[in-house]
N, C-alpha and C. Protein backbone atom coordinates (compact mmCIF):
# COMPACT_ATOMS: atom_id res chain seq x y z
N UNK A 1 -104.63 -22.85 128.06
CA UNK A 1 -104.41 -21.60 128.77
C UNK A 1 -105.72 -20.82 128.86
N UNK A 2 -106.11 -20.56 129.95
CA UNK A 2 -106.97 -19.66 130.18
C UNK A 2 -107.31 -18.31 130.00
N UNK A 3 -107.88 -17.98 128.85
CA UNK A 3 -108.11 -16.40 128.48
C UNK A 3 -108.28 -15.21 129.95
N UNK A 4 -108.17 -14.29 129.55
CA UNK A 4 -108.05 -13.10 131.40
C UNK A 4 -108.85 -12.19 130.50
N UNK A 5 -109.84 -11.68 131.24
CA UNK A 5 -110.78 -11.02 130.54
C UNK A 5 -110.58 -9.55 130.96
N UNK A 6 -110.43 -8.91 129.55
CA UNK A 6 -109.74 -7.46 129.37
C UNK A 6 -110.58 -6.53 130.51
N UNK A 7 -109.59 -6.01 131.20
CA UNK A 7 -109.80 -5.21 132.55
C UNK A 7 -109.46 -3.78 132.48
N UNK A 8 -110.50 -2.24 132.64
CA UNK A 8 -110.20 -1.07 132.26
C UNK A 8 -108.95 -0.59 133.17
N UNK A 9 -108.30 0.16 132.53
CA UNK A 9 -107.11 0.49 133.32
C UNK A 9 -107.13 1.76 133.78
N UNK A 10 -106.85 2.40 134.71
CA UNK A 10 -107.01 3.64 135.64
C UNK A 10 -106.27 4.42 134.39
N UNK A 11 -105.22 4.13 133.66
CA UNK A 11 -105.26 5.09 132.03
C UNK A 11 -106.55 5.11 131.03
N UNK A 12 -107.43 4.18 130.64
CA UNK A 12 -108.48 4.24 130.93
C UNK A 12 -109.49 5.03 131.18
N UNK A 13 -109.40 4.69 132.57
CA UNK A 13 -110.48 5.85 133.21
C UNK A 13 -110.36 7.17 133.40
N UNK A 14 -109.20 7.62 132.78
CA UNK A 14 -108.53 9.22 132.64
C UNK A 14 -109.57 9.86 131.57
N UNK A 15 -109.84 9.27 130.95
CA UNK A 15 -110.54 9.20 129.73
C UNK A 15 -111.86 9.17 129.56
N UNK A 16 -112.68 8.80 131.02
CA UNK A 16 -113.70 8.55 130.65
C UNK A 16 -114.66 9.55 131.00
N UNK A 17 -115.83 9.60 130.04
CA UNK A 17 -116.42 10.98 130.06
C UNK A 17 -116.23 12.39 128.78
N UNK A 18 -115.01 12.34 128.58
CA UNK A 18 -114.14 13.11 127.96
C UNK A 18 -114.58 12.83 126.45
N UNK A 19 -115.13 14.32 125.94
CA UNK A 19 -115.60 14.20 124.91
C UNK A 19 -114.91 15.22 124.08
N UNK A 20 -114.22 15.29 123.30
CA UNK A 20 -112.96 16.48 122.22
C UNK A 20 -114.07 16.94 121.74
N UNK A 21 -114.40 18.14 121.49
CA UNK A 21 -114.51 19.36 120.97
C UNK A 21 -114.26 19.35 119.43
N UNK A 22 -113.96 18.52 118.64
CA UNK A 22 -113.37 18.75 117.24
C UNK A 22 -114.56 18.27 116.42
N UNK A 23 -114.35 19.22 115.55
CA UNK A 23 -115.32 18.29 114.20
C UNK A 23 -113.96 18.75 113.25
N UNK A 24 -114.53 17.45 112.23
CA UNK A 24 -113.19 17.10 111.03
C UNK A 24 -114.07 17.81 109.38
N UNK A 25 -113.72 18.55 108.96
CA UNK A 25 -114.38 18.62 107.41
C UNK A 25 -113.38 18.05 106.53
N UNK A 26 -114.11 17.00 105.28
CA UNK A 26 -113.06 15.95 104.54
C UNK A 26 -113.68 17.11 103.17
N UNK A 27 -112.65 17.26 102.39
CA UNK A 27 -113.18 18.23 101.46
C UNK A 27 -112.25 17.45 99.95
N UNK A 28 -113.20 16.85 99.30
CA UNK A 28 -112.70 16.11 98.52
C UNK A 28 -111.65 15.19 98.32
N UNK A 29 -112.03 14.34 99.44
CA UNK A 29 -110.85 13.34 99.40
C UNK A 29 -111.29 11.66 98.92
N UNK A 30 -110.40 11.33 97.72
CA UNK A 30 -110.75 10.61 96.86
C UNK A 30 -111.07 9.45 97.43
N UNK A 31 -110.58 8.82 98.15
CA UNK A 31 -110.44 7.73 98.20
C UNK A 31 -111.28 6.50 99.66
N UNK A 32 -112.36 6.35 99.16
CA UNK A 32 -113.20 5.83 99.93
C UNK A 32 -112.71 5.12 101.63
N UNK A 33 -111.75 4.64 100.96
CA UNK A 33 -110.98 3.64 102.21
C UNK A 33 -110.56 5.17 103.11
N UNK A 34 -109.83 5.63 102.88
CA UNK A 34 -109.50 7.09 103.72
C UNK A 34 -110.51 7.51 104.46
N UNK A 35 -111.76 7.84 103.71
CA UNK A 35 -112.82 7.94 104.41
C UNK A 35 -113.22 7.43 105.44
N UNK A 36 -113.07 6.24 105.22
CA UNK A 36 -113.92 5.12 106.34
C UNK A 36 -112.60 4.79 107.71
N UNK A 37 -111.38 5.21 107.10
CA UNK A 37 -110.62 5.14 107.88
C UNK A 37 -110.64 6.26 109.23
N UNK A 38 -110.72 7.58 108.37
CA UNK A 38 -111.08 8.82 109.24
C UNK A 38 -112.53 8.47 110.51
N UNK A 39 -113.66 7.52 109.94
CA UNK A 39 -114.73 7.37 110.80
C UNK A 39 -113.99 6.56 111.94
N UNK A 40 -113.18 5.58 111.75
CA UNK A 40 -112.90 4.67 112.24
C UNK A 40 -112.08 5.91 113.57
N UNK A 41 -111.01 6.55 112.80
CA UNK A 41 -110.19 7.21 114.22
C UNK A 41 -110.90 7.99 114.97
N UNK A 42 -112.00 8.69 114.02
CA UNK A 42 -113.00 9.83 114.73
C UNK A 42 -113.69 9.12 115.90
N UNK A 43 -114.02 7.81 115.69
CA UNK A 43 -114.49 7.09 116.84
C UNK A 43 -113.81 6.87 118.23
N UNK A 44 -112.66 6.56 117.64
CA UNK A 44 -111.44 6.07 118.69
C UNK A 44 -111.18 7.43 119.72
N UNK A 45 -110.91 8.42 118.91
CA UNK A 45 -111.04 9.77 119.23
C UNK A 45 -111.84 11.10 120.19
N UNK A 46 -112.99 9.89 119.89
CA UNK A 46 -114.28 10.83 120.81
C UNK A 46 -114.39 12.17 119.65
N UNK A 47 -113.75 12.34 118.47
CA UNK A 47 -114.77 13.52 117.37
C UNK A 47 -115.87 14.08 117.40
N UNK A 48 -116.40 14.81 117.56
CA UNK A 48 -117.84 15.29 117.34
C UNK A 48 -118.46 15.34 116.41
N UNK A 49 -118.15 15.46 115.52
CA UNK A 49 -118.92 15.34 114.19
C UNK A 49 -117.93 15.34 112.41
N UNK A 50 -118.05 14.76 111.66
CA UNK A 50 -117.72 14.55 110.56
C UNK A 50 -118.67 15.51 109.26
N UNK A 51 -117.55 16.20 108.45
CA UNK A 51 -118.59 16.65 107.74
C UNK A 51 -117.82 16.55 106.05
N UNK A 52 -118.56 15.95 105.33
CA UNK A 52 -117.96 15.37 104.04
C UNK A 52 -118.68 16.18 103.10
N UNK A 53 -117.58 16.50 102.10
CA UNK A 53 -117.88 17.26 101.06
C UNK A 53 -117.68 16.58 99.86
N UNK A 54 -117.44 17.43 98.35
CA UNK A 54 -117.01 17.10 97.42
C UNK A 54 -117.03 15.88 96.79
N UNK A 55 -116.00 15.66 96.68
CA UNK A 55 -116.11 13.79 96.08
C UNK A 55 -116.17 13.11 97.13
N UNK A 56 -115.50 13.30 98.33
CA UNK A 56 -115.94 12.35 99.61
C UNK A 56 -117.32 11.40 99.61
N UNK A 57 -116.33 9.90 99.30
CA UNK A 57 -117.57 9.21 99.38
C UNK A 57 -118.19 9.44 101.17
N UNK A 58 -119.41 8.50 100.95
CA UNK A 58 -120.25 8.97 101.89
C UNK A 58 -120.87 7.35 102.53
N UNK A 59 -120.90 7.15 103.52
CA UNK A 59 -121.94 5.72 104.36
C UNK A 59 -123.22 6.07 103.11
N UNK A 60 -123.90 4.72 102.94
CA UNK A 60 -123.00 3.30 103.18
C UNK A 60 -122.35 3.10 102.19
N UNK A 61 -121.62 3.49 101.64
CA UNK A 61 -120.47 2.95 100.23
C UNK A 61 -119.94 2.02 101.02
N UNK A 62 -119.97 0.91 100.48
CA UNK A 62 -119.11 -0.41 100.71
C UNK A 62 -117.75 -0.37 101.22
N UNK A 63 -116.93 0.45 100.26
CA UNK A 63 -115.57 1.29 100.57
C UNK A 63 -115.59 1.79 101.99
N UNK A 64 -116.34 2.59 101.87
CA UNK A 64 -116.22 3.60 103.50
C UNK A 64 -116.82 2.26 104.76
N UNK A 65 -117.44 1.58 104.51
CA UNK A 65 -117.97 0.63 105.85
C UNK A 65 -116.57 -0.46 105.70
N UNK A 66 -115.81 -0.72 104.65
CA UNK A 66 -115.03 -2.08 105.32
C UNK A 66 -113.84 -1.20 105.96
N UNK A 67 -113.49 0.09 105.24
CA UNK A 67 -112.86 0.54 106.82
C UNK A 67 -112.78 1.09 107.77
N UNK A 68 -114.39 1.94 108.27
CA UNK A 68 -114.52 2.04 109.31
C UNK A 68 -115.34 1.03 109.95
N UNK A 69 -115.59 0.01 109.90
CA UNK A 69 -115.92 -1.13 110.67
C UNK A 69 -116.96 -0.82 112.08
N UNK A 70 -117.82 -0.20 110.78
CA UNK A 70 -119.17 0.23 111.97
C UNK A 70 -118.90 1.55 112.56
N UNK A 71 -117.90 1.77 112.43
CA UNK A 71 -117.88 3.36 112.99
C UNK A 71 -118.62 4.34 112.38
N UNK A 72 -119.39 4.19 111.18
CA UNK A 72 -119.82 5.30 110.14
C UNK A 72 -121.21 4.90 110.99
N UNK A 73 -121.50 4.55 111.33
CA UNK A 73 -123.09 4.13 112.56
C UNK A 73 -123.09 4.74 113.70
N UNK A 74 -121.50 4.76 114.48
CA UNK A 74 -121.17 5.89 115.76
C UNK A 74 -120.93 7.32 115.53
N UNK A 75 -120.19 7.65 114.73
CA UNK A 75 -119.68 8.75 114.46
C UNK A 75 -120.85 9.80 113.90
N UNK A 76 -121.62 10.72 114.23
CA UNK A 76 -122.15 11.90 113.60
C UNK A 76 -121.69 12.30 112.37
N UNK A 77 -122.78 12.43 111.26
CA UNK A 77 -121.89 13.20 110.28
C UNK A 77 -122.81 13.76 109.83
N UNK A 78 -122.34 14.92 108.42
CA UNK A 78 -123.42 15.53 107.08
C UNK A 78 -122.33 15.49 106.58
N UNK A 79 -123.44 15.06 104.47
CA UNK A 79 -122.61 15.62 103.69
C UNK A 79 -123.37 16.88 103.15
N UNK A 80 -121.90 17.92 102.75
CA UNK A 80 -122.14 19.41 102.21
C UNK A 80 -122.24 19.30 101.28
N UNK A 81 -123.19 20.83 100.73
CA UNK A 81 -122.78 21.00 99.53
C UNK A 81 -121.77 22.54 99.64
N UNK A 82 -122.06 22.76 100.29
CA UNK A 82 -121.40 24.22 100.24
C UNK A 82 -120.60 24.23 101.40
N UNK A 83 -118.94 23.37 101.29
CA UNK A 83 -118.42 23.63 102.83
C UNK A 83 -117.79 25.09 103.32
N UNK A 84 -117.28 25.69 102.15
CA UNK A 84 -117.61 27.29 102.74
C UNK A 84 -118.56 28.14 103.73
N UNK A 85 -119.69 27.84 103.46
CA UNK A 85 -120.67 27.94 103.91
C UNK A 85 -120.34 27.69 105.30
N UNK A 86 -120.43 25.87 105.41
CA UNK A 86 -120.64 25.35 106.48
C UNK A 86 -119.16 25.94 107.78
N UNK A 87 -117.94 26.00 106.97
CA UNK A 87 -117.31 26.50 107.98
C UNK A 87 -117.14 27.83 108.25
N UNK A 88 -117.70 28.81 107.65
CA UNK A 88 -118.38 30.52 107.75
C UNK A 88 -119.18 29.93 109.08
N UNK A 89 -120.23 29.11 109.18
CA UNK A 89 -121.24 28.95 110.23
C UNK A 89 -120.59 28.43 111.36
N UNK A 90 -119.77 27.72 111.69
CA UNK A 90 -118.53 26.81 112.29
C UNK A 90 -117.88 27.98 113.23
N UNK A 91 -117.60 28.56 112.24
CA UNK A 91 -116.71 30.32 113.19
C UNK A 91 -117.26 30.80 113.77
N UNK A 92 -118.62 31.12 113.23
CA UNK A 92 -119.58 32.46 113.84
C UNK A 92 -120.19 31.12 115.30
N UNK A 93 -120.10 29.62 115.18
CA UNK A 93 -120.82 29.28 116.12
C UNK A 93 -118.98 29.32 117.29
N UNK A 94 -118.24 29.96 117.11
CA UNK A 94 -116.88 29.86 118.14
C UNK A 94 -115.87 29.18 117.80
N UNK A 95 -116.12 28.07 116.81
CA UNK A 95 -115.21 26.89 116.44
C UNK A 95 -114.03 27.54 115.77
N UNK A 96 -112.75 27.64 116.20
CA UNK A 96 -111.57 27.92 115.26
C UNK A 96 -111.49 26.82 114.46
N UNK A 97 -111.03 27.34 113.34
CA UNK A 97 -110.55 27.12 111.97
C UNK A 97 -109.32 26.25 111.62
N UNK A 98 -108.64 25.52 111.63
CA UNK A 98 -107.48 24.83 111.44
C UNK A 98 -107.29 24.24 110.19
N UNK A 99 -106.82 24.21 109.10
CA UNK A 99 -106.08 23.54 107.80
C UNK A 99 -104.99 22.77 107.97
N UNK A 100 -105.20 21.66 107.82
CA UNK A 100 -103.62 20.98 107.78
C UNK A 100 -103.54 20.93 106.21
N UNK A 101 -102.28 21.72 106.48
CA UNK A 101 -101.58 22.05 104.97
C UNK A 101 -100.60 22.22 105.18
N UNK A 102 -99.40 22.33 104.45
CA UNK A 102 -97.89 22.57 103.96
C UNK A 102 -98.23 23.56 103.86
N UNK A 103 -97.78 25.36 104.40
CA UNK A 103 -98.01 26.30 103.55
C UNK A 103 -96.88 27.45 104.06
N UNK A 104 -96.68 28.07 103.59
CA UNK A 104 -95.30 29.33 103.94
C UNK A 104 -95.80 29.14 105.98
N UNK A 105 -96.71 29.54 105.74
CA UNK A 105 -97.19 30.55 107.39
C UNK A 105 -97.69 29.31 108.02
N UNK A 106 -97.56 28.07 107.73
CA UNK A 106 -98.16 27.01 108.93
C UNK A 106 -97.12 26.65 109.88
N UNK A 107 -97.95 26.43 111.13
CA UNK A 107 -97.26 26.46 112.38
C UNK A 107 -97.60 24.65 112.59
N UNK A 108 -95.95 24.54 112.87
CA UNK A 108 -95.77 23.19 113.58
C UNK A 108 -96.91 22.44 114.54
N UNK A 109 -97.52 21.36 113.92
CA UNK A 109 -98.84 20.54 115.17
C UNK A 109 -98.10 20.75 116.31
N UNK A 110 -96.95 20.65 117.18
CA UNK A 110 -96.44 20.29 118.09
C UNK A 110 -96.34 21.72 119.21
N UNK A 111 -96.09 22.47 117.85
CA UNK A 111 -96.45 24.36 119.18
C UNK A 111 -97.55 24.83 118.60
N UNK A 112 -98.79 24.11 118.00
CA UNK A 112 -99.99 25.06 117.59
C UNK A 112 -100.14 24.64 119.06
N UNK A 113 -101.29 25.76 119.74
CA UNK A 113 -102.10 25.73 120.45
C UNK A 113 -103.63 26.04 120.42
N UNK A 114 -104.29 24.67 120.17
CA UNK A 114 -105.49 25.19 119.81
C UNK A 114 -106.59 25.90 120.57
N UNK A 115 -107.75 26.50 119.99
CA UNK A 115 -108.36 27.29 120.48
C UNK A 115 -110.09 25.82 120.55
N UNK A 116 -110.37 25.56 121.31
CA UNK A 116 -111.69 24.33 121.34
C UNK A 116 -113.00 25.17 121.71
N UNK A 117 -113.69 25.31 120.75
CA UNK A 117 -114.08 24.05 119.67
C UNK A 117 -113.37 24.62 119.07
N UNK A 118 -113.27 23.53 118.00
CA UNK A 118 -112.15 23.75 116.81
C UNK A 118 -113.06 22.53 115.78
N UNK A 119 -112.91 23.19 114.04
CA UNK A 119 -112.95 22.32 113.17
C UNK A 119 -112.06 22.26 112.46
N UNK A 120 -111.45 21.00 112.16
CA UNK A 120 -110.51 20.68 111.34
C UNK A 120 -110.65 20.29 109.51
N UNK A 121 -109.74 20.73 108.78
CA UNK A 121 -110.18 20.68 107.64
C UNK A 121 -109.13 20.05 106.60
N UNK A 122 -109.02 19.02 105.89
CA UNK A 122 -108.49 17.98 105.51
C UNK A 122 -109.10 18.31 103.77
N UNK A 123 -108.11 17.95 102.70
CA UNK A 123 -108.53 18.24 101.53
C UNK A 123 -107.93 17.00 100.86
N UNK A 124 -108.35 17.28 99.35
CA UNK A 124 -107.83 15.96 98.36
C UNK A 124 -106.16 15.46 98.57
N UNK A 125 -105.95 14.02 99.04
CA UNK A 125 -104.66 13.64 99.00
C UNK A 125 -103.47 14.45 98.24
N UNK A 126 -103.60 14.72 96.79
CA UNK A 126 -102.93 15.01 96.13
C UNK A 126 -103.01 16.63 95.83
N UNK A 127 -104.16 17.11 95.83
CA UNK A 127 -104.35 18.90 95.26
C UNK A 127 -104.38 19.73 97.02
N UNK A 128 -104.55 18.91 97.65
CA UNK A 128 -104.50 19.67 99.31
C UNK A 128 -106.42 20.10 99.40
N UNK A 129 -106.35 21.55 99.82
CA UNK A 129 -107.32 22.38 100.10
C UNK A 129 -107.23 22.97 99.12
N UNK A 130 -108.71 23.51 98.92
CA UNK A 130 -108.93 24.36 97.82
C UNK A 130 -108.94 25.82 98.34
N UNK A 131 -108.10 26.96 97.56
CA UNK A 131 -108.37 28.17 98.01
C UNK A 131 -109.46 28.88 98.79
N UNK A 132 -110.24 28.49 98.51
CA UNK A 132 -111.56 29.12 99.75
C UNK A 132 -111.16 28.96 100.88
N UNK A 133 -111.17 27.77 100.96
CA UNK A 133 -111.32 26.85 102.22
C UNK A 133 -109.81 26.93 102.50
N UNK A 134 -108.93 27.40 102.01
CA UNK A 134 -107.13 27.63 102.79
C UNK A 134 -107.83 29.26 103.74
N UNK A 135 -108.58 29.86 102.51
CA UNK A 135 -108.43 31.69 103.22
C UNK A 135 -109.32 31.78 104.58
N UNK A 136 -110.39 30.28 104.63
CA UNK A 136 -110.79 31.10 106.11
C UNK A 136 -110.48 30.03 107.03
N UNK A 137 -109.47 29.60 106.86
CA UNK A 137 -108.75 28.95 107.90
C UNK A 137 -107.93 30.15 108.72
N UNK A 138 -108.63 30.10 110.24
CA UNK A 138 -107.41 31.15 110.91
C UNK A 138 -106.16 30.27 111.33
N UNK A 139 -105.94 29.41 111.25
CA UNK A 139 -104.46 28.84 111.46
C UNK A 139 -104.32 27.41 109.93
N UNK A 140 -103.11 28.13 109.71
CA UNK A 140 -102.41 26.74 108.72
C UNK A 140 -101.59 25.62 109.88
N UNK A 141 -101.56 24.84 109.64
CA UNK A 141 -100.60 23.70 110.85
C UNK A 141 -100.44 22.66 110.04
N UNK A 142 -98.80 22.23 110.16
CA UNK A 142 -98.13 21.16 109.30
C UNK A 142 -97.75 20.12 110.19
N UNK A 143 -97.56 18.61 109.96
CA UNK A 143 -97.43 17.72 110.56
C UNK A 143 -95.41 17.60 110.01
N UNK A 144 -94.92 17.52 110.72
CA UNK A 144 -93.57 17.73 110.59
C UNK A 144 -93.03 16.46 109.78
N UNK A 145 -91.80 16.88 108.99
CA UNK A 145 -91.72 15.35 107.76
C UNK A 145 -89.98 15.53 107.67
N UNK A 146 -89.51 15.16 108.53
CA UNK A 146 -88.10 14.52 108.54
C UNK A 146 -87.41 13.75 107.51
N UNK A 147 -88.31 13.02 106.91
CA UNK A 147 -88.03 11.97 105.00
C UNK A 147 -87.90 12.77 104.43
N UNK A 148 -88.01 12.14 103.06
CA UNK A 148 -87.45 12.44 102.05
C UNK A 148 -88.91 12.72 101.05
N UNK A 149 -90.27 12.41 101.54
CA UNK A 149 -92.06 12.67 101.74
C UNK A 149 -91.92 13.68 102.00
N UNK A 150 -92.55 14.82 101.16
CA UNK A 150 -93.19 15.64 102.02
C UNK A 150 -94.26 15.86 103.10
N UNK A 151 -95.18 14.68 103.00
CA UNK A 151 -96.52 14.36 103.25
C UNK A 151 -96.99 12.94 103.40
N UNK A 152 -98.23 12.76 104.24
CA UNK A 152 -98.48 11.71 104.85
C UNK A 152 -99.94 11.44 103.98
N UNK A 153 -100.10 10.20 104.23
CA UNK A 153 -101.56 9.93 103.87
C UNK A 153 -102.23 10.42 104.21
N UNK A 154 -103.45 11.04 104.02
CA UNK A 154 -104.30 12.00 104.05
C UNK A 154 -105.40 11.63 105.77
N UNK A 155 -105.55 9.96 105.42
CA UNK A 155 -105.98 9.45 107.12
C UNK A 155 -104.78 9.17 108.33
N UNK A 156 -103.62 8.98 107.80
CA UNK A 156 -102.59 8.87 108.67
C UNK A 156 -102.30 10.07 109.21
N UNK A 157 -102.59 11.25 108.48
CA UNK A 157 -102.15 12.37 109.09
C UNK A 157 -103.70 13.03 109.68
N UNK A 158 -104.41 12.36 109.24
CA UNK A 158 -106.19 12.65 110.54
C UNK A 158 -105.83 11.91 111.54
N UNK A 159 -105.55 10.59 112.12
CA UNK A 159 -104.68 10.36 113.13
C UNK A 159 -103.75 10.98 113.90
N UNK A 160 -102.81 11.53 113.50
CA UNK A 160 -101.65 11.98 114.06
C UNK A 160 -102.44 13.40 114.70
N UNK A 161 -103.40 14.27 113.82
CA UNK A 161 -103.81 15.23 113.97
C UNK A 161 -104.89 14.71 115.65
N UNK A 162 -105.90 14.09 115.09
CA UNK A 162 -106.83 14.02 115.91
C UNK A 162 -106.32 13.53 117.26
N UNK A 163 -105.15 12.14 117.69
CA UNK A 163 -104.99 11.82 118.76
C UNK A 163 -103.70 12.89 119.35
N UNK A 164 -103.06 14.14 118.53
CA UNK A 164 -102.77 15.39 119.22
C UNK A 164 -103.53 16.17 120.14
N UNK A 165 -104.64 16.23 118.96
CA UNK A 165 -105.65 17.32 119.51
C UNK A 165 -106.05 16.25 120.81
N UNK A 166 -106.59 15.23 121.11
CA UNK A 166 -107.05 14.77 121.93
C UNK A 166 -106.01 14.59 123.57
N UNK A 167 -104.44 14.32 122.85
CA UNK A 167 -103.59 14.58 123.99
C UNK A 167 -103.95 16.00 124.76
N UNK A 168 -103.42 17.29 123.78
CA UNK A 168 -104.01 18.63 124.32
C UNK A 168 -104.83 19.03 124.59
N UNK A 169 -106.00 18.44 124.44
CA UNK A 169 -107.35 18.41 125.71
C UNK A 169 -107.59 18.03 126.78
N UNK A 170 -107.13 17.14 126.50
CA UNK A 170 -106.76 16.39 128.00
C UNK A 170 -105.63 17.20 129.01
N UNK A 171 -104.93 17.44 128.61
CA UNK A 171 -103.62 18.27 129.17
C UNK A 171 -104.23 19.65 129.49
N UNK A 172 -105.51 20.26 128.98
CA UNK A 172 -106.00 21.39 129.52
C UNK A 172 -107.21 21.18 130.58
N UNK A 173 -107.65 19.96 130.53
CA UNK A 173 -108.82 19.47 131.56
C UNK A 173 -107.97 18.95 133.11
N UNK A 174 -106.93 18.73 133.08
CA UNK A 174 -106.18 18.53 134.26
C UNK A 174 -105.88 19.31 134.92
């Protein structure tokens, strides 16, 4: 049988050009593979930039390259030392603020409406965000959990997050 050599599809080309507005801050998140997973979607994604803090391992850790599979080579990044700092500078450069967290006052991914640029901010699997970094978030936003989980993997839910945000960009460029 004769292989058919993969052909772009006018869905595709909806796409092309189209660069999201988001940068992701990973703020102590343990687990290397997560990491490299996040480069991997940030790619898929069109992300703008990655910015790793805390324990967040960092390229080239072995960990972070077998699962972003070269994406830690595409993807833009810094690591912080002070991500307070960095997202104080983030605001003042226009970028809204977003936390995905569980929290009294977070608004459903599905009716946030974001404000672009936007940085997104992602914390340790298990402890979340650290208080700083919850208070200058101007929006909390929860990924909705129907189970019996409260919560998703920490890159499964940078997925769900990032190819949202990327639907609703698109949906405002039309």
């Amino acid at each position: 049988m004769e292989r058919v050599p993969y052909i772009a599809t006018t869905a595709a080309s909806s796409y092309e050009g189209l660069n999201l507005p988001v940068s992701i801050l990973l703020d102590n998140v343990r687990s290397m593979y997560n990491v490299g997973a996040f480069f991997r979607t940030a790619d898929g994604a069109g992300i703008e930039h990655l910015y790793l803090s805390g324990i967040t391992a960092r390229p080239p850790h072995r960990g972070v390259k077998k699962t972003a599979l070269g994406a830690e080579e595409r993807v833009r990044w810094t690591a912080l030392d002070d991500p307070a700092a960095a997202v104080t500078q983030l605001r003042r450069a226009g970028h809204e603020i977003a936390a995905i967290e569980t929290s009294m006052h977070a608004v459903d991914i599905f009716d946030w409406r974001p404000r672009f640029p936007l940085c997104v901010l992602f914390g340790h699997e298990v402890e979340g965000l650290s208080r700083p970094l919850l208070d200058l978030a101007d929006t909390h936003v929860r990924i909705p959990m129907l189970g019996m989980k409260h919560s998703l993997n920490v890159a499964s839910a940078g997925a769900v997050v990032m190819y949202e945000l990327l639907r609703k960009y698109r949906a405002l460029r039309q």
